[in-house]
Each structure stands twice: as structure tokens, then as C-alpha cells.
Protein backbone atom coordinates (compact mmCIF):
# COMPACT_ATOMS: atom_id res chain seq x y z
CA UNK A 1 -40.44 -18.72 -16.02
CA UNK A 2 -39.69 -15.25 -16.93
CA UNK A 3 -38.71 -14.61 -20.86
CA UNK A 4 -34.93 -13.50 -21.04
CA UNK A 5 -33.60 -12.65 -24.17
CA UNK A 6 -29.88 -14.28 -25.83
CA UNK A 7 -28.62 -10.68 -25.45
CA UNK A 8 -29.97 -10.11 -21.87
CA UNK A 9 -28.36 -12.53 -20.93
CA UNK A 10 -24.84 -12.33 -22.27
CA UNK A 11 -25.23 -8.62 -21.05
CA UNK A 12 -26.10 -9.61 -17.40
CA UNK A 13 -23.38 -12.43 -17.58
CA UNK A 14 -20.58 -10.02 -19.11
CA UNK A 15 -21.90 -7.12 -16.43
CA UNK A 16 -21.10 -9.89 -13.65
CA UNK A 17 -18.16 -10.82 -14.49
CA UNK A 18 -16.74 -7.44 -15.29
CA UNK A 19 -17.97 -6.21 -11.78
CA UNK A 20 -16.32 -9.43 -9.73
CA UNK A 21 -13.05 -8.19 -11.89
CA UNK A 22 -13.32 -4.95 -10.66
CA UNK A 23 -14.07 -5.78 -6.99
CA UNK A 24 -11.21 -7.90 -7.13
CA UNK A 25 -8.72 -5.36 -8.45
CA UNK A 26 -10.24 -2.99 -5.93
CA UNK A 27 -9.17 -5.17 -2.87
CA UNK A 28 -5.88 -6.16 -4.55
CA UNK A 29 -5.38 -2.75 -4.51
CA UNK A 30 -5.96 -1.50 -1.34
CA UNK A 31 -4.23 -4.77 0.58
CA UNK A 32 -0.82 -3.94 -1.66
CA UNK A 33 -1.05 -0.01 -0.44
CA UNK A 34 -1.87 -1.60 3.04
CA UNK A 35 1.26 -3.58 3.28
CA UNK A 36 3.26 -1.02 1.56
CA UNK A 37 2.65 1.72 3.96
CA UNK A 38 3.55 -0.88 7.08
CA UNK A 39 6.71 -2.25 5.86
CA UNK A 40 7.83 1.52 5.18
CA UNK A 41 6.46 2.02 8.92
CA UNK A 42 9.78 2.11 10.79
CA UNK A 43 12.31 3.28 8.05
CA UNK A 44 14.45 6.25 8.60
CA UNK A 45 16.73 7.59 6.13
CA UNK A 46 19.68 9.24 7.55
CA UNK A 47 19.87 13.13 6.81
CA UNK A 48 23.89 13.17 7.36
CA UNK A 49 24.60 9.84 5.11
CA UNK A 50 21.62 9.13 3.45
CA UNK A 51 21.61 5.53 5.07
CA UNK A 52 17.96 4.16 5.11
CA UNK A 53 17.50 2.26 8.56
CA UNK A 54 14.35 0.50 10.12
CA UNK A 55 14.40 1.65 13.77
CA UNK A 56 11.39 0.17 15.31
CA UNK A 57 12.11 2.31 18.92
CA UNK A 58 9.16 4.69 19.84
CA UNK A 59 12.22 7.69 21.17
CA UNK A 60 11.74 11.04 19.10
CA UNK A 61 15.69 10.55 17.74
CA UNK A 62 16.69 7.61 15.88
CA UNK A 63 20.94 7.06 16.14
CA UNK A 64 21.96 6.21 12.23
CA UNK A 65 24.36 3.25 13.01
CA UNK A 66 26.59 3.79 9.69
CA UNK A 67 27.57 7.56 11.08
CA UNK A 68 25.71 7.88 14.93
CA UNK A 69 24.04 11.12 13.73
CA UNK A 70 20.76 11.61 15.53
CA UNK A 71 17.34 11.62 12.77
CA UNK A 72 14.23 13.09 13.22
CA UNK A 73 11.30 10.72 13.01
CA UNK A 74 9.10 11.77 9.63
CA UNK A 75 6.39 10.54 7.54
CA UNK A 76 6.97 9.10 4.78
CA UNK A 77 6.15 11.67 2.19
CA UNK A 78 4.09 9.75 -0.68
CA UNK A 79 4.53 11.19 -4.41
């Protein structure tokens, strides 16, 4: 057997379970930005109305259907 201190071990357990935590928040992370950025895929915010639309269509011009103006496709912009 190999000699292990009481503190070692607590260390090495504590050091374990902090690092799972941390991998976990990691991948929580990254799927929420994942389905955040593909449910904002398609929207399209009217620049005569302000009328946010999903318009799924791959034309350059989305028609608003509040007030038929024709939108240029964008990126999102992220803050």
C-alpha cells in the first residue's frame, strides 16, 4: 500500500470534486451559448417598425409582415 496522509487525502478528494464542478459548469456553459445563438438564428428585427420576426428563408431581403418593409439580413450583434 502506499502511505497517504488524512490531509492528502481530503486535498485530493476536495481537488476532485472542485474540478468535476468546474467541468460541469464549463459544458453548461457552452451548451446554453450554443442554443442561444441558434434560436436567435433566424430573427430579424424590422428597421421601419422595430417588429422582431423569425424568417427562416435563405433570400437576401426579409418582408416584415406587420409593415411589408424589406430588412436586410444581419448578425446578431452580441454585447
Amino acid at each position: 500500500m502506499i502511505p497517504v496522509s488524512l490531509n492528502a487525502l481530503i486535498f485530493i478528494y476536495l481537488a476532485l470534486m472542485l474540478g468535476l464542478i468546474f467541468s460541469a459548469w464549463l459544458v453548461s456553459t457552452w451548451s446554453r451559448r450554443s442554443r442561444k445563438r441558434q434560436a436567435f438564428r433566424h430573427l430579424i428585427r424590422c428597421s421601419m417598425c422595430a417588429f422582431e420576426f423569425e424568417d427562416a428563408a435563405q433570400t437576401p431581403l426579409a418582408v416584415c409582415p406587420r409593415c411589408a418593409a424589406l430588412n436586410e439580413r444581419r448578425r446578431a450583434s452580441q454585447l
